[in-house]
N, C-alpha and C. Protein backbone atom coordinates (compact mmCIF):
# COMPACT_ATOMS: atom_id res chain seq x y z
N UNK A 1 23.71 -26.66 141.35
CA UNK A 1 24.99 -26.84 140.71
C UNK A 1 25.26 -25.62 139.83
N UNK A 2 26.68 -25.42 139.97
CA UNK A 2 26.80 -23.97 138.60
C UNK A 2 27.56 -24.85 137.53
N UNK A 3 27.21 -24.39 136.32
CA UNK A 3 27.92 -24.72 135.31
C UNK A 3 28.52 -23.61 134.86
N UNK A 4 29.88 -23.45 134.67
CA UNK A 4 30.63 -22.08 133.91
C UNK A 4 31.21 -22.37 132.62
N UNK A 5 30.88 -21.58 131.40
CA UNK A 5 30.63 -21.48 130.30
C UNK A 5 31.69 -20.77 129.90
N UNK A 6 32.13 -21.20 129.10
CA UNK A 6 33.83 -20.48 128.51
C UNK A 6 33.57 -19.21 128.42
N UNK A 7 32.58 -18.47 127.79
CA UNK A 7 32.84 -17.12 127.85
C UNK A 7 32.57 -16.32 129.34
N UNK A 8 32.31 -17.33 130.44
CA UNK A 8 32.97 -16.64 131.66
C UNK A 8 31.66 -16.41 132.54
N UNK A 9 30.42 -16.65 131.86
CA UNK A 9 28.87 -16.71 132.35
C UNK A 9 29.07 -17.82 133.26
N UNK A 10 28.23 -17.80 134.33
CA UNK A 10 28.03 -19.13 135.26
C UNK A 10 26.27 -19.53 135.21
N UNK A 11 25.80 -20.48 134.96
CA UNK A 11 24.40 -21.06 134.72
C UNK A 11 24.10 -21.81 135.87
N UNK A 12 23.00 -21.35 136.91
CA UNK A 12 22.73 -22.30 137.85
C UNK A 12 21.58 -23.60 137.57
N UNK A 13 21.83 -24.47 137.90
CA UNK A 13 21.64 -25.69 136.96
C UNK A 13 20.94 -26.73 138.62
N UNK A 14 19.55 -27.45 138.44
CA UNK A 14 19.55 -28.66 139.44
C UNK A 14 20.06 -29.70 138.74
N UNK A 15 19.77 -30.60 139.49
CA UNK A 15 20.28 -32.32 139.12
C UNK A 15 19.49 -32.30 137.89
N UNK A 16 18.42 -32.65 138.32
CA UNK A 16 17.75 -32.88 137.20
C UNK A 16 17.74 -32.21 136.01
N UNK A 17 18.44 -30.89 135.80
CA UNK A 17 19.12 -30.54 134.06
C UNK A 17 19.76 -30.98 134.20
N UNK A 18 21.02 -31.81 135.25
CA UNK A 18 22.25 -32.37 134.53
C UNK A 18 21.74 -33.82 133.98
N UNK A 19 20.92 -34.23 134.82
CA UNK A 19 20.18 -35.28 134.32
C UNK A 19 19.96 -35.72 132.93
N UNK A 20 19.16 -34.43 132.90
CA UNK A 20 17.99 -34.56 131.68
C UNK A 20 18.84 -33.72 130.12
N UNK A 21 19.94 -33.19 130.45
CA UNK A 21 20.83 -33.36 128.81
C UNK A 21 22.34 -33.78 129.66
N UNK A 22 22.46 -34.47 130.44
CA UNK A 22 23.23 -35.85 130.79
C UNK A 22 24.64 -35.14 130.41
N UNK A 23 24.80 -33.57 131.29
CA UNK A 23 25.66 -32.93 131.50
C UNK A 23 27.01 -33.22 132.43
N UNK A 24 28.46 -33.32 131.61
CA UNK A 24 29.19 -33.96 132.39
C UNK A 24 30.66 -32.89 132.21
N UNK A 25 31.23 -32.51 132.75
CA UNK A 25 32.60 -31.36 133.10
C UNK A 25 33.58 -31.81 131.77
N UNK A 26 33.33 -30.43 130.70
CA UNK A 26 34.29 -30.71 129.84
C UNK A 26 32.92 -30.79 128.71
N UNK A 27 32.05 -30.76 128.80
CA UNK A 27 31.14 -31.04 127.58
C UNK A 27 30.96 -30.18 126.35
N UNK A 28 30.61 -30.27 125.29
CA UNK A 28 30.78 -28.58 124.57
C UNK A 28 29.34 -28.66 124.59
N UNK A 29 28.68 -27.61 124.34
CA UNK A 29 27.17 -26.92 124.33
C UNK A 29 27.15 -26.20 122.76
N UNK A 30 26.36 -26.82 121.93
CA UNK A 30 25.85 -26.11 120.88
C UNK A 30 24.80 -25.36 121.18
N UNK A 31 24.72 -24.31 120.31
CA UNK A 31 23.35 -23.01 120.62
C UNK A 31 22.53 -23.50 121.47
N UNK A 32 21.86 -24.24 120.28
CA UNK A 32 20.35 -24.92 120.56
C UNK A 32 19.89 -25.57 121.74
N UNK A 33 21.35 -26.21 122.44
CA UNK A 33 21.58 -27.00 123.62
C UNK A 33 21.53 -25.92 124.89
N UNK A 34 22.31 -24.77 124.59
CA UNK A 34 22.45 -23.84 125.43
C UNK A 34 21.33 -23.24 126.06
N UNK A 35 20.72 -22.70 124.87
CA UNK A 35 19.11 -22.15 124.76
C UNK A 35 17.91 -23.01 125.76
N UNK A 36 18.31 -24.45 125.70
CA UNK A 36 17.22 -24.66 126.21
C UNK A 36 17.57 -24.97 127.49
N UNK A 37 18.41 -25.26 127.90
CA UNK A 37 19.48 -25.45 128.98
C UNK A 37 19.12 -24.24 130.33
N UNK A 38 18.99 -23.00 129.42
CA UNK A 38 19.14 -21.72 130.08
C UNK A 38 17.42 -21.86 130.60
N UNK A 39 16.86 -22.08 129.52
CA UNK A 39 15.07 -22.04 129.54
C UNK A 39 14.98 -23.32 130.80
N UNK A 40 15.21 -23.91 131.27
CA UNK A 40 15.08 -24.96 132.10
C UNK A 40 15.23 -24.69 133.32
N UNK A 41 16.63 -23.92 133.32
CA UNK A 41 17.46 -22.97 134.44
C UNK A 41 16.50 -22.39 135.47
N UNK A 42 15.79 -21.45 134.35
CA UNK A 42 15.13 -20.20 134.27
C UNK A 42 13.93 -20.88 135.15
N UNK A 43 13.49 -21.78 134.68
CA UNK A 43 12.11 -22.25 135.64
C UNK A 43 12.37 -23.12 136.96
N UNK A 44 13.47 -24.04 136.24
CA UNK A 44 13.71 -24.55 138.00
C UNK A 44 13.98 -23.50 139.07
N UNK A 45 14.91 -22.22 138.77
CA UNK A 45 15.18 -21.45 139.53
C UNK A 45 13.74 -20.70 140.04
N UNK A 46 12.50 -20.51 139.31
CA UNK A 46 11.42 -19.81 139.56
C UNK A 46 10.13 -20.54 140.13
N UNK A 47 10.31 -21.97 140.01
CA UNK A 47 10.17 -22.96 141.18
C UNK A 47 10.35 -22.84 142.61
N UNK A 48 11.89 -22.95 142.09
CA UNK A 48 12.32 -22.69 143.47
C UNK A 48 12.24 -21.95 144.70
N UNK A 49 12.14 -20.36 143.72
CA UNK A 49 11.44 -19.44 144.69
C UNK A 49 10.62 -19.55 145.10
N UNK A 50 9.85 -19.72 144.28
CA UNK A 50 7.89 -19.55 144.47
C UNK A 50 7.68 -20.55 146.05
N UNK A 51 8.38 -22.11 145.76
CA UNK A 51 8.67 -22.67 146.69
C UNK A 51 8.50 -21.60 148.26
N UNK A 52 9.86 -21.33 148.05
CA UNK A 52 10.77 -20.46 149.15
C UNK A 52 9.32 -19.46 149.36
N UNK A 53 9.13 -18.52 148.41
CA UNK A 53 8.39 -17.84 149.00
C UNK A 53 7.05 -18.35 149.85
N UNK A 54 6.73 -19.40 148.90
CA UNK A 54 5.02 -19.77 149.64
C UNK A 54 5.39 -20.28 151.13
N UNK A 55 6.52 -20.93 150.76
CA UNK A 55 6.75 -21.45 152.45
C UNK A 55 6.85 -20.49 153.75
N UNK A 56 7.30 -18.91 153.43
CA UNK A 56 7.51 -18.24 154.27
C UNK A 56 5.92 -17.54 154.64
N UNK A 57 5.03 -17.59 153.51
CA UNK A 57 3.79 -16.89 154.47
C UNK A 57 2.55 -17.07 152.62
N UNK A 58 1.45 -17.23 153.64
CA UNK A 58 0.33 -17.91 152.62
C UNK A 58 0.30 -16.61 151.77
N UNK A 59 0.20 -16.62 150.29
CA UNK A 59 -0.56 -15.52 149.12
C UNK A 59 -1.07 -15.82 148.18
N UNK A 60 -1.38 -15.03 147.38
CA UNK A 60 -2.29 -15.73 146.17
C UNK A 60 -1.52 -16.14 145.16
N UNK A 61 -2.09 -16.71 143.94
CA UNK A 61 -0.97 -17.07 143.15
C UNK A 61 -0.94 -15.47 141.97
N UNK A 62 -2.11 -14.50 142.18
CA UNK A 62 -1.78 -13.61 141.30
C UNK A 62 -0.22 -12.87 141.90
N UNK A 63 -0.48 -12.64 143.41
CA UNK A 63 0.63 -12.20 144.37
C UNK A 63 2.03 -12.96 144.11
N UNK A 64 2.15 -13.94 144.26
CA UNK A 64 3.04 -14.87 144.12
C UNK A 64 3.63 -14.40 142.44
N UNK A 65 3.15 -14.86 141.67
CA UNK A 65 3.53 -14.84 140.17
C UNK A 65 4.36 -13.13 140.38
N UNK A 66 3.77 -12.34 140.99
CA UNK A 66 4.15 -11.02 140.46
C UNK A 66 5.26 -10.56 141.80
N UNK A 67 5.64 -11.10 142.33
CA UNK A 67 6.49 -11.11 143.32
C UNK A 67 7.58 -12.14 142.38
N UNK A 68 7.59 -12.97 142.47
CA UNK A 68 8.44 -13.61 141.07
C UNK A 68 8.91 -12.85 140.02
N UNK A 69 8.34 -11.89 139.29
CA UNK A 69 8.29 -11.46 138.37
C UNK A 69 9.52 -10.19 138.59
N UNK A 70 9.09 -9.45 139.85
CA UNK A 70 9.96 -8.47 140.33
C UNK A 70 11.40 -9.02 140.95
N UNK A 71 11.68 -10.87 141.24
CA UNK A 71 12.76 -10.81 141.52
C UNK A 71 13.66 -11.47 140.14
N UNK A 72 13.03 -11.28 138.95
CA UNK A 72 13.81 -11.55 138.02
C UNK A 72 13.08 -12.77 136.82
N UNK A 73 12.06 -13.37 137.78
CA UNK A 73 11.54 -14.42 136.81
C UNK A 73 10.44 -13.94 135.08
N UNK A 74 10.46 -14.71 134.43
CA UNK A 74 9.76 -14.05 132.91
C UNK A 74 8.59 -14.31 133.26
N UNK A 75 7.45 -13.49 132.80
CA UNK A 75 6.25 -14.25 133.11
C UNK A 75 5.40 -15.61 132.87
N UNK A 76 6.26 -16.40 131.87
CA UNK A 76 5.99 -17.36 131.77
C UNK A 76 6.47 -18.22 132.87
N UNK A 77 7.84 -18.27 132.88
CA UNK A 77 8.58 -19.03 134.15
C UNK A 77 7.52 -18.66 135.80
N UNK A 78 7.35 -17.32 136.00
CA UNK A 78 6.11 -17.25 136.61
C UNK A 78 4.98 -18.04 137.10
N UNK A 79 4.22 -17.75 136.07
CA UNK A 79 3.12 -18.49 135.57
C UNK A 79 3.41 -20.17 135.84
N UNK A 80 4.49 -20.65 135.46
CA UNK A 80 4.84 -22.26 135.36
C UNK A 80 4.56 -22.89 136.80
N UNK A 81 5.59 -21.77 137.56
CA UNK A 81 5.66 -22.28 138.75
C UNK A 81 4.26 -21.98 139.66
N UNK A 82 3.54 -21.09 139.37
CA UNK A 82 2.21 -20.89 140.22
C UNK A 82 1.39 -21.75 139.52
N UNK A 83 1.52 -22.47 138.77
CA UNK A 83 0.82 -23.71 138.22
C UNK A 83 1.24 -25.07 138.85
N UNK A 84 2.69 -25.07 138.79
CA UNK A 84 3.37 -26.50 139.56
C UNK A 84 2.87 -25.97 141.29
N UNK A 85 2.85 -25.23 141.77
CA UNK A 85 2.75 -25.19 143.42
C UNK A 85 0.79 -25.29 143.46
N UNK A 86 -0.11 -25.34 142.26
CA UNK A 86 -0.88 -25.30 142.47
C UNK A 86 -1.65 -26.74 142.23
N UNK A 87 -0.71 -27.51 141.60
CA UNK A 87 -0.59 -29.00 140.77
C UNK A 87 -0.32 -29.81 142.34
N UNK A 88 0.60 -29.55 143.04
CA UNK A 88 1.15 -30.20 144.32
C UNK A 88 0.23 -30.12 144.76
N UNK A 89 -0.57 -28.61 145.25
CA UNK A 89 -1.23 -28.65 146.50
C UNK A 89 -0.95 -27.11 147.33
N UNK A 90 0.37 -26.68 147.32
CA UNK A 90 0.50 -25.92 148.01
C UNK A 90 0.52 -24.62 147.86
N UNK A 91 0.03 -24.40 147.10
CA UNK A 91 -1.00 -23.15 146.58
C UNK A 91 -2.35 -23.04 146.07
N UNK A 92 -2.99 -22.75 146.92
CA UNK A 92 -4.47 -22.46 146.54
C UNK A 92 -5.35 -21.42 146.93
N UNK A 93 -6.05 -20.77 145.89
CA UNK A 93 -6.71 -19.41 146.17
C UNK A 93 -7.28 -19.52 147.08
N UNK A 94 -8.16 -20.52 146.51
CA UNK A 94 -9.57 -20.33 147.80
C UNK A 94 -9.70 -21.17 149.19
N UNK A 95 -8.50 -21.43 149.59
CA UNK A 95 -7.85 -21.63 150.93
C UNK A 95 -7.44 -20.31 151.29
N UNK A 96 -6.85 -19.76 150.36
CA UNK A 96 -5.95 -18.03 150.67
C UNK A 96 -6.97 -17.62 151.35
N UNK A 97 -8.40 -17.08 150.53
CA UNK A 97 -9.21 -16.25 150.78
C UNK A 97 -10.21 -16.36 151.81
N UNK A 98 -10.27 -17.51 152.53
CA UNK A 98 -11.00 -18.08 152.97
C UNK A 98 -10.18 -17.58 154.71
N UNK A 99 -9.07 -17.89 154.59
CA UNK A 99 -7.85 -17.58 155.81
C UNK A 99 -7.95 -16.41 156.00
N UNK A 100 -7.74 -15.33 154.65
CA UNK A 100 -7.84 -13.83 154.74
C UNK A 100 -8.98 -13.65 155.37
N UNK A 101 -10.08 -13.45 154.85
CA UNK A 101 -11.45 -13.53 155.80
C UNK A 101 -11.71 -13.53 156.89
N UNK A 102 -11.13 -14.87 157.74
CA UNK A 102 -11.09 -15.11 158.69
C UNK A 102 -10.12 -14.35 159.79
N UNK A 103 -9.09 -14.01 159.22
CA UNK A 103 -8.34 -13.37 159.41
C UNK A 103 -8.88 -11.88 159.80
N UNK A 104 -9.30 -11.29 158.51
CA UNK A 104 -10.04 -9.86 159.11
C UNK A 104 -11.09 -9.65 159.86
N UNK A 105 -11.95 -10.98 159.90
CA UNK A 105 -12.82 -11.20 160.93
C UNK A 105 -12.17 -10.87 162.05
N UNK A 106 -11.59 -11.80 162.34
CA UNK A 106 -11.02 -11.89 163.60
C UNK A 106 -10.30 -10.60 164.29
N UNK A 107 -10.12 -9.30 163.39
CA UNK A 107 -9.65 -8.44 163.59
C UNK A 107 -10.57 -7.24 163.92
N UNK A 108 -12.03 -7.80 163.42
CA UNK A 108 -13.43 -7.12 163.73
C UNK A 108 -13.33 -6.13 162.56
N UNK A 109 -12.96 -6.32 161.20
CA UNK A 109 -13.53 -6.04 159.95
C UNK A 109 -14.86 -6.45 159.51
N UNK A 110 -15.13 -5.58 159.22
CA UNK A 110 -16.45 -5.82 158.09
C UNK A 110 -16.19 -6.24 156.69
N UNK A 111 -17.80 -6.52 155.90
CA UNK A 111 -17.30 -6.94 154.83
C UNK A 111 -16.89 -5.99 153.89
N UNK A 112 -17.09 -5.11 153.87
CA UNK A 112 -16.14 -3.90 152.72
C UNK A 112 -14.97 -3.97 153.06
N UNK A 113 -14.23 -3.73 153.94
CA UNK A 113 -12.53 -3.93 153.95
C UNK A 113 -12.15 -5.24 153.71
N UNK A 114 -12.68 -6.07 153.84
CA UNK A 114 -12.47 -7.77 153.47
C UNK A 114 -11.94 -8.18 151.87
N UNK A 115 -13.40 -7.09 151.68
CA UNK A 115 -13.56 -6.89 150.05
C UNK A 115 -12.15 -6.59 149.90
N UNK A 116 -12.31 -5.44 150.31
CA UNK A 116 -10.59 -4.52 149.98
C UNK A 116 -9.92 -5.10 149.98
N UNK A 117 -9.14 -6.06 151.43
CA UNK A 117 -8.36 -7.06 151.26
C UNK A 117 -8.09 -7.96 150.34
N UNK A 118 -8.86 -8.74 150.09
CA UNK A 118 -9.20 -9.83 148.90
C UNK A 118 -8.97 -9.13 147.58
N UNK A 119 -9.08 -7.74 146.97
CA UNK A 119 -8.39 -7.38 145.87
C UNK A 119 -7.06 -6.81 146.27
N UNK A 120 -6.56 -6.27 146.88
CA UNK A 120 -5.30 -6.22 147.46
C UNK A 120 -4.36 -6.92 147.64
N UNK A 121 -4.80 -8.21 147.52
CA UNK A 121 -4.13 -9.28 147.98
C UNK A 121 -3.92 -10.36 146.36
N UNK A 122 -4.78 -9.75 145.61
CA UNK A 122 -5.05 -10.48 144.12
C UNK A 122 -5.87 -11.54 144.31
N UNK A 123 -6.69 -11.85 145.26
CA UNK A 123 -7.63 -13.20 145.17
C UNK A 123 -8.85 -12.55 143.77
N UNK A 124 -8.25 -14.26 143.13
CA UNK A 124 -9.68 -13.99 142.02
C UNK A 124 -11.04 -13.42 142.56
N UNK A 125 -12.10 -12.20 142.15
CA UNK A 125 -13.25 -12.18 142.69
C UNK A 125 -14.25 -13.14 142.37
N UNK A 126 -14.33 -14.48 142.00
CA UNK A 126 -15.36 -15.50 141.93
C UNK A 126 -14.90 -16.16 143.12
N UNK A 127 -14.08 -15.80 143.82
CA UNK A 127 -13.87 -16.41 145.40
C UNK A 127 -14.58 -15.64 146.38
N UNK A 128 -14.38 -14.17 146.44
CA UNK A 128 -14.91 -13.70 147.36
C UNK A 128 -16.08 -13.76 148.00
N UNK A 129 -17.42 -14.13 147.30
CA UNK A 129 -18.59 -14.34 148.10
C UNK A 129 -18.12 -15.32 149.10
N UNK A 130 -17.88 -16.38 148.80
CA UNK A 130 -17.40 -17.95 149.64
C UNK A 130 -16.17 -17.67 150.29
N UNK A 131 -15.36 -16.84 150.49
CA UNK A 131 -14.41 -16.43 151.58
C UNK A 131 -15.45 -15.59 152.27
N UNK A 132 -16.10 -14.38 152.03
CA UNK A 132 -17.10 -13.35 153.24
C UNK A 132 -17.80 -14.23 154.45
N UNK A 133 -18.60 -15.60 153.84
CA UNK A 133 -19.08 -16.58 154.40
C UNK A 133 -18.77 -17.21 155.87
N UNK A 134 -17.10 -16.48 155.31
CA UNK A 134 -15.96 -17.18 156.87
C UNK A 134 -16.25 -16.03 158.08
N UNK A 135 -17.28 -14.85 157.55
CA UNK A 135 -16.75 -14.02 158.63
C UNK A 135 -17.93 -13.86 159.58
N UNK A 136 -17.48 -13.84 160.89
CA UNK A 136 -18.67 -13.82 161.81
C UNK A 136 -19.82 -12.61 161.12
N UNK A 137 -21.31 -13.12 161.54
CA UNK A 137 -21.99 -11.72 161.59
C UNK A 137 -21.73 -10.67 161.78
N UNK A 138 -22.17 -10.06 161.20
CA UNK A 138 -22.16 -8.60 160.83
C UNK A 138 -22.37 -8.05 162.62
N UNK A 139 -23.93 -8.27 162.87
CA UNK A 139 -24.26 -7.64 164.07
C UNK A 139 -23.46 -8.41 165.71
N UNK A 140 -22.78 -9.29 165.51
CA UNK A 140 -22.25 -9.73 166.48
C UNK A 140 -20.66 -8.80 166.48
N UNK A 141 -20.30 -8.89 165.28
CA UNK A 141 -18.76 -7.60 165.35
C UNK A 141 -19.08 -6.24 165.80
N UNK A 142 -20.21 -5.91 165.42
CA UNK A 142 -20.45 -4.39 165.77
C UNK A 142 -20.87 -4.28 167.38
N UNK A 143 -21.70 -5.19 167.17
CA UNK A 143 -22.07 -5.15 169.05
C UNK A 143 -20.79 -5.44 169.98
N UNK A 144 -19.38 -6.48 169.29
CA UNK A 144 -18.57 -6.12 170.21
C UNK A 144 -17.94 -5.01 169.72
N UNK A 145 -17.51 -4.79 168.59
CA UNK A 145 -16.31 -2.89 169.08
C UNK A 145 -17.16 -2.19 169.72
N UNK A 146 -18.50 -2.25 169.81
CA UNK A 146 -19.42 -0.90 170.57
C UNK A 146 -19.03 -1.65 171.86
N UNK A 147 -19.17 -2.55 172.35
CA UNK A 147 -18.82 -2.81 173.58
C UNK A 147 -17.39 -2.48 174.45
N UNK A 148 -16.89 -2.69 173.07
CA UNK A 148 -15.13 -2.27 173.61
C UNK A 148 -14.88 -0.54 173.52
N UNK A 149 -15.50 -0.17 172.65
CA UNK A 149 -15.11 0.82 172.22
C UNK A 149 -16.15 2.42 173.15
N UNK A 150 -17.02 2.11 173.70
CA UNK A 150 -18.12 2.78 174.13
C UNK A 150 -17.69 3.02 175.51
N UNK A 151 -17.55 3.95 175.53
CA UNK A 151 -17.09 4.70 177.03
C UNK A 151 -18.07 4.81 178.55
N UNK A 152 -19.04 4.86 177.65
CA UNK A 152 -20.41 5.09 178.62
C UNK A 152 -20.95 6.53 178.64
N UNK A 153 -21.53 6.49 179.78
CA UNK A 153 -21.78 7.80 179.78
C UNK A 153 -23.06 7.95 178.94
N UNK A 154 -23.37 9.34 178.18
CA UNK A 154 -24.31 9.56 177.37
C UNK A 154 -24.02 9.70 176.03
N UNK A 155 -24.40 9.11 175.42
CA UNK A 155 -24.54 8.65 174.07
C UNK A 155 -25.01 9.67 173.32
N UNK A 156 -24.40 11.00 173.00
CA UNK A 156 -25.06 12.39 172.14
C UNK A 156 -24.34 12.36 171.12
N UNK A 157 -24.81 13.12 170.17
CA UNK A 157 -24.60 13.17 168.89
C UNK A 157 -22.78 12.74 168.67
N UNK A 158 -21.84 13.50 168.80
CA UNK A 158 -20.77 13.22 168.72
C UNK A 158 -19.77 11.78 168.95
N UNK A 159 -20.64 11.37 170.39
CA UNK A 159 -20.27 10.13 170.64
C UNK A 159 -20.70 9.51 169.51
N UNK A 160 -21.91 9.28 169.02
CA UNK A 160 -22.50 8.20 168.25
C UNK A 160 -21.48 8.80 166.63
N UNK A 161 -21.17 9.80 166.41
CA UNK A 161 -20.44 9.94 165.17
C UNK A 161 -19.23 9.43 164.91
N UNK A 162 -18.67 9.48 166.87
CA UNK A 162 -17.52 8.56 166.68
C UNK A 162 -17.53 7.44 166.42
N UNK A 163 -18.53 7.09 166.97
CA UNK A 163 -18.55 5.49 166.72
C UNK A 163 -18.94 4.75 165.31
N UNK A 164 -19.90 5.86 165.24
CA UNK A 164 -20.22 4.83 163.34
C UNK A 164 -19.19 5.32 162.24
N UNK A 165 -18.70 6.45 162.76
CA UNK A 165 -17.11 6.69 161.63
C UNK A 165 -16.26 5.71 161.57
N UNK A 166 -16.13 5.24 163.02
CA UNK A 166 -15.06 3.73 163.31
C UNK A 166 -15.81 2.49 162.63
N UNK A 167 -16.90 1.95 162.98
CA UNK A 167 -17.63 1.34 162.60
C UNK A 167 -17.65 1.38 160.91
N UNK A 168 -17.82 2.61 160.34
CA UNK A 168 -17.86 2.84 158.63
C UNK A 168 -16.82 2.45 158.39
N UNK A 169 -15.27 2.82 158.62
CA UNK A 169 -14.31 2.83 158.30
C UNK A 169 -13.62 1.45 158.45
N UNK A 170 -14.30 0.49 159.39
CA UNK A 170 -13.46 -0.82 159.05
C UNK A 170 -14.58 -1.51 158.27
N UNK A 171 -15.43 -1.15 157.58
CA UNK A 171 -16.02 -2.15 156.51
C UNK A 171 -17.12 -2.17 156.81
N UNK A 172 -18.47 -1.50 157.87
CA UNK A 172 -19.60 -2.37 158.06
C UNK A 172 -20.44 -1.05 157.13
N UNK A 173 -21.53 -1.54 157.09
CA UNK A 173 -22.48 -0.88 155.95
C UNK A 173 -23.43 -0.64 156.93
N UNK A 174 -23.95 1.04 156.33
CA UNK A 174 -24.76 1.98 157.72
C UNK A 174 -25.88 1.20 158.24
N UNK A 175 -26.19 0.28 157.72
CA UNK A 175 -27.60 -0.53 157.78
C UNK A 175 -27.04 -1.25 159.61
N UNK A 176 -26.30 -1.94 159.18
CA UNK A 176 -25.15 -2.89 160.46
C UNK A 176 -24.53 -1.69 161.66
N UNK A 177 -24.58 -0.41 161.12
CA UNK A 177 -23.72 0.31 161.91
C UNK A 177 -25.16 1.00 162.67
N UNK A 178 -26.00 1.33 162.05
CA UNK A 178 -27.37 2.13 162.90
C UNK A 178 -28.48 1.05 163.97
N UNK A 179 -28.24 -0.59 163.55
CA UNK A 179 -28.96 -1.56 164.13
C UNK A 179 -28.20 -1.52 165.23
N UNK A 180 -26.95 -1.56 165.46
CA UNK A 180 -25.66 -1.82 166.44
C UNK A 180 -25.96 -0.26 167.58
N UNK A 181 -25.78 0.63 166.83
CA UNK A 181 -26.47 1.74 168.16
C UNK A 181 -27.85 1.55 168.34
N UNK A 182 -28.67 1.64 167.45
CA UNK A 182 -29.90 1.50 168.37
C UNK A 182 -29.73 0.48 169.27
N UNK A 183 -29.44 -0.90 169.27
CA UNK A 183 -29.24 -1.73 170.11
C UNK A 183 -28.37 -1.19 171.29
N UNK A 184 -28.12 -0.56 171.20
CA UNK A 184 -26.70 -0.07 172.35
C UNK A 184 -27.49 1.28 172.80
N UNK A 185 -28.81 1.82 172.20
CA UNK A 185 -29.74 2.99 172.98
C UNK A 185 -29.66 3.90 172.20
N UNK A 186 -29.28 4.22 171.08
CA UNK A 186 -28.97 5.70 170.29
C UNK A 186 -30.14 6.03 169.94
N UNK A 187 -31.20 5.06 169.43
CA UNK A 187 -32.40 5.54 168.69
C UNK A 187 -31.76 6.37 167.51
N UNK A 188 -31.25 5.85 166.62
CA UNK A 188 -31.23 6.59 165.29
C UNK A 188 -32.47 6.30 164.21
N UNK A 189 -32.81 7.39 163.92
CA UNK A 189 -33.95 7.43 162.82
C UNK A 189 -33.57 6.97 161.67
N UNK A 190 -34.38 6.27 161.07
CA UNK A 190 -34.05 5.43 159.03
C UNK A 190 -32.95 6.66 158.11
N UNK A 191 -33.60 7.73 158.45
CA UNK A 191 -33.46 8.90 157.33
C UNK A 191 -31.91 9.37 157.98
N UNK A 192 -31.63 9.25 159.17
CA UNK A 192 -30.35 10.25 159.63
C UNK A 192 -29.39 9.32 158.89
């Protein structure tokens, strides 16, 4: 509902503020009435979004709040509503992080870019051990990109650099990346 205010402002208003100061066409508004009127506004409207937004695609609530924040909401009004969507149900971190995970799993990430993800994304870090949990083994991801990714042929120095650069670079740790070629024939030594 809009309410328009003699000096020419329009206030977007749900039922429930007309409700709840039992707002009726023609009413006068003292300060005090106004003030809180507006403060009510302010959160149903940042509700609302948060709503809107969570519905269009899962995030965290640090993400959420600060996506709010940039389309106009105060950080409190913020804050309110990543508390009410977290009060319902339909916001929760460690569902987020747990999806993300799985998610980069499934994309044949390791756990360092996961990591990355998960602060990127604002998931609290007392989640992250128990989201990593979601992601397949280590040596089962590496043995498949080497499978996908391995041309054949002979396996000399360069080949194998390509491969554990790829391998380094989506998250796996040299320990996971040197077990994965030797298994695949490289014979890499502890020390290289």
């Amino acid at each position: 509902m809009l309410v328009f205010l003699e000096d020419g402002a329009c206030l977007k208003v749900t039922e429930q503020e007309l409700l709840d100061f039992g707002l009726r066409s023609g009413d006068e508004l003292g300060e005090e009435m106004l003030k809180r009127l507006k403060k009510a506004a302010g959160v149903s409207d940042a509700k609302a979004r948060a709503a809107d937004l969570i519905g269009r695609r899962a995030m965290s609530r640090q993400s959420l709040e600060k996506k709010l924040q940039e389309k106009g909401a105060s950080q409190a009004e913020a804050r309110y509503a990543g508390e009410w969507l977290e009060a319902i149900g339909a916001l929760n971190d460690k569902e987020y992080a747990a999806m993300l995970a799985r998610h980069c799993g499934d994309m044949g990430y390791g756990p360092a870019r996961v990591r990355e993800k998960l602060y990127e994304k604002g998931v609290p870090r007392e989640l992250w051990e128990e989201a990593l949990e979601e992601l397949p083994p280590a040596e089962e991801q590496v043995d498949r990109f080497l499978a996908a990714k391995y041309k054949g042929g002979p396996l000399d120095q360069r080949e194998r650099k390509r491969l554990s650069d790829a391998l380094l670079r989506r998250g796996f740790s040299w320990s996971d990346v040197r077990a994965g070629l030797n298994r695949l024939g490289a014979d890499i030594l502890e020390d290289e």
